[in-house]
Protein backbone atom coordinates (compact mmCIF):
# COMPACT_ATOMS: atom_id res chain seq x y z
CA UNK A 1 38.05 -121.92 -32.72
CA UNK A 2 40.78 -121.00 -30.48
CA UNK A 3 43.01 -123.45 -32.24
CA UNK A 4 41.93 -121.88 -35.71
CA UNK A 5 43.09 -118.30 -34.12
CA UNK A 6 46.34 -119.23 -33.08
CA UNK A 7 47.08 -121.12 -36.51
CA UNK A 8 46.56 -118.10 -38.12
CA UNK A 9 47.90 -116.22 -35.74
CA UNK A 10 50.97 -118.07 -36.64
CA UNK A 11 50.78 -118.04 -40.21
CA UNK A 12 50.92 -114.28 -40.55
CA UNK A 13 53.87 -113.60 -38.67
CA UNK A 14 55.76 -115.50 -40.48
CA UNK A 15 54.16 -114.07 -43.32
CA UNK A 16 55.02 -110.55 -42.44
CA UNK A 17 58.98 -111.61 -40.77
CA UNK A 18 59.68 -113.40 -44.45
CA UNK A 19 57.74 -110.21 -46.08
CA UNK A 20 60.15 -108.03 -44.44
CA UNK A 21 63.15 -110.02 -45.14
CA UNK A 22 62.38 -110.02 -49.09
CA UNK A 23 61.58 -106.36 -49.37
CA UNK A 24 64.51 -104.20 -50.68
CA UNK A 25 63.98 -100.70 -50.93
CA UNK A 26 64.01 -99.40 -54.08
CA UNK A 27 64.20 -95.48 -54.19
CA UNK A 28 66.94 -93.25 -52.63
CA UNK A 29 67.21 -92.36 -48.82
CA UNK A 30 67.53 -88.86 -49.07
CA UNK A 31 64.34 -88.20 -51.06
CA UNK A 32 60.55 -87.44 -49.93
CA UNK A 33 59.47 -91.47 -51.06
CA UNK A 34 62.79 -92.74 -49.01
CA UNK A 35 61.45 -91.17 -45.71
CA UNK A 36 57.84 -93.05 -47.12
CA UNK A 37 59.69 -96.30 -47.23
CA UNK A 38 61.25 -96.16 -43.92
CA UNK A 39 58.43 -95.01 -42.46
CA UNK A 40 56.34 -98.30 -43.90
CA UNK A 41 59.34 -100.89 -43.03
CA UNK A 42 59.42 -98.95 -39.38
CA UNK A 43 55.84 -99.40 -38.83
CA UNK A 44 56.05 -103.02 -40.54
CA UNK A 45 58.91 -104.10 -38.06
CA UNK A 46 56.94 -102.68 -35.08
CA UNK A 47 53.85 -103.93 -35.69
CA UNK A 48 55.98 -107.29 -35.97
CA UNK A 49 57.32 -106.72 -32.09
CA UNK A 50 54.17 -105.62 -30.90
CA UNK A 51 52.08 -108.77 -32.23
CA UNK A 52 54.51 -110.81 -30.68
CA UNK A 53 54.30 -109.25 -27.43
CA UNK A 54 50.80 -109.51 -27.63
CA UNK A 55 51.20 -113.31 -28.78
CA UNK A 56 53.74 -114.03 -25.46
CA UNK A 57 51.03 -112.52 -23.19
CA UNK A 58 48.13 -114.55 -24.82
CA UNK A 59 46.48 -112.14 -26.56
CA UNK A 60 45.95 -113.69 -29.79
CA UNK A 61 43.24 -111.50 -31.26
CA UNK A 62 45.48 -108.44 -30.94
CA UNK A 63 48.63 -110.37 -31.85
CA UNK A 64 46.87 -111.44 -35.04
CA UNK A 65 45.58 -107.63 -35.44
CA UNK A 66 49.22 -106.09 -34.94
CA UNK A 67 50.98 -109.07 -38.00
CA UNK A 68 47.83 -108.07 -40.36
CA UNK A 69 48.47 -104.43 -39.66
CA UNK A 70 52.13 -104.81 -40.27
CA UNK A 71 52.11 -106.83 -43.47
CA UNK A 72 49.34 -104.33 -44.79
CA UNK A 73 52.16 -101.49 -44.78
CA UNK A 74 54.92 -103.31 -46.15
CA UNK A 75 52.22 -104.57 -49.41
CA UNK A 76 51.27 -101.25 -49.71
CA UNK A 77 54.96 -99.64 -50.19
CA UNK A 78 55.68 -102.68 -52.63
CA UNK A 79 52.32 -101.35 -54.31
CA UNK A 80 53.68 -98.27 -54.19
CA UNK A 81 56.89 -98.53 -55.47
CA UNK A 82 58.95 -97.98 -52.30
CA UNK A 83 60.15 -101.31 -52.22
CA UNK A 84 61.47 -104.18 -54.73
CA UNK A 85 60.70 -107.38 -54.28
CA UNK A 86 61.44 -111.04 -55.96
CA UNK A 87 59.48 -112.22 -58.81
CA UNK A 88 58.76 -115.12 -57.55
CA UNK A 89 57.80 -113.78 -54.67
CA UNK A 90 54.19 -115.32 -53.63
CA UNK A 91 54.34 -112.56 -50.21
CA UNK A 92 52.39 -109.83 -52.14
CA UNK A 93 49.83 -108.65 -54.09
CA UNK A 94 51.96 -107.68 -56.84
């Protein structure tokens, strides 16, 4: 099981570093949605650092908790129009 963990573990923080790198945001800084969209790719990006301090100090459960957590607010600004993404891009729900 622990093996299991850590593979998926893995899985989504790559998922949510490659997330991050494809999403483009799509509406203007100085508006109401462009403090929304930093706010998502802020949380996104620290939810990234955190799982991976949790991952360096063992802690896979709340490593695994943190990537999930991270990629959840990056899909939901791409579901919400905050951010552009590829069409080809397999990363989202979109």
């Amino acid at each position: 099981m622990a093996a299991d963990l850590q593979e998926k573990t893995n899985r989504y923080e790559g998922m949510l570093a490659d997330a991050l790198d494809e999403a483009v945001q799509a509406v203007p800084d100085e508006t109401h949605l462009g403090e929304a969209a930093a706010d998502c790719l802020e949380m996104a990006e620290s939810y990234l650092d955190d799982g991976r301090h949790f991952k360096a100090d063992d802690d896979w459960v709340n490593a695994l908790a943190s990537f999930s957590y991270g990629y959840g607010w990056l899909d939901a600004g791409v579901r919400m129009g905050l951010f552009d993404i590829p069409d080809d891009s397999h990363l989202f729900t979109m």
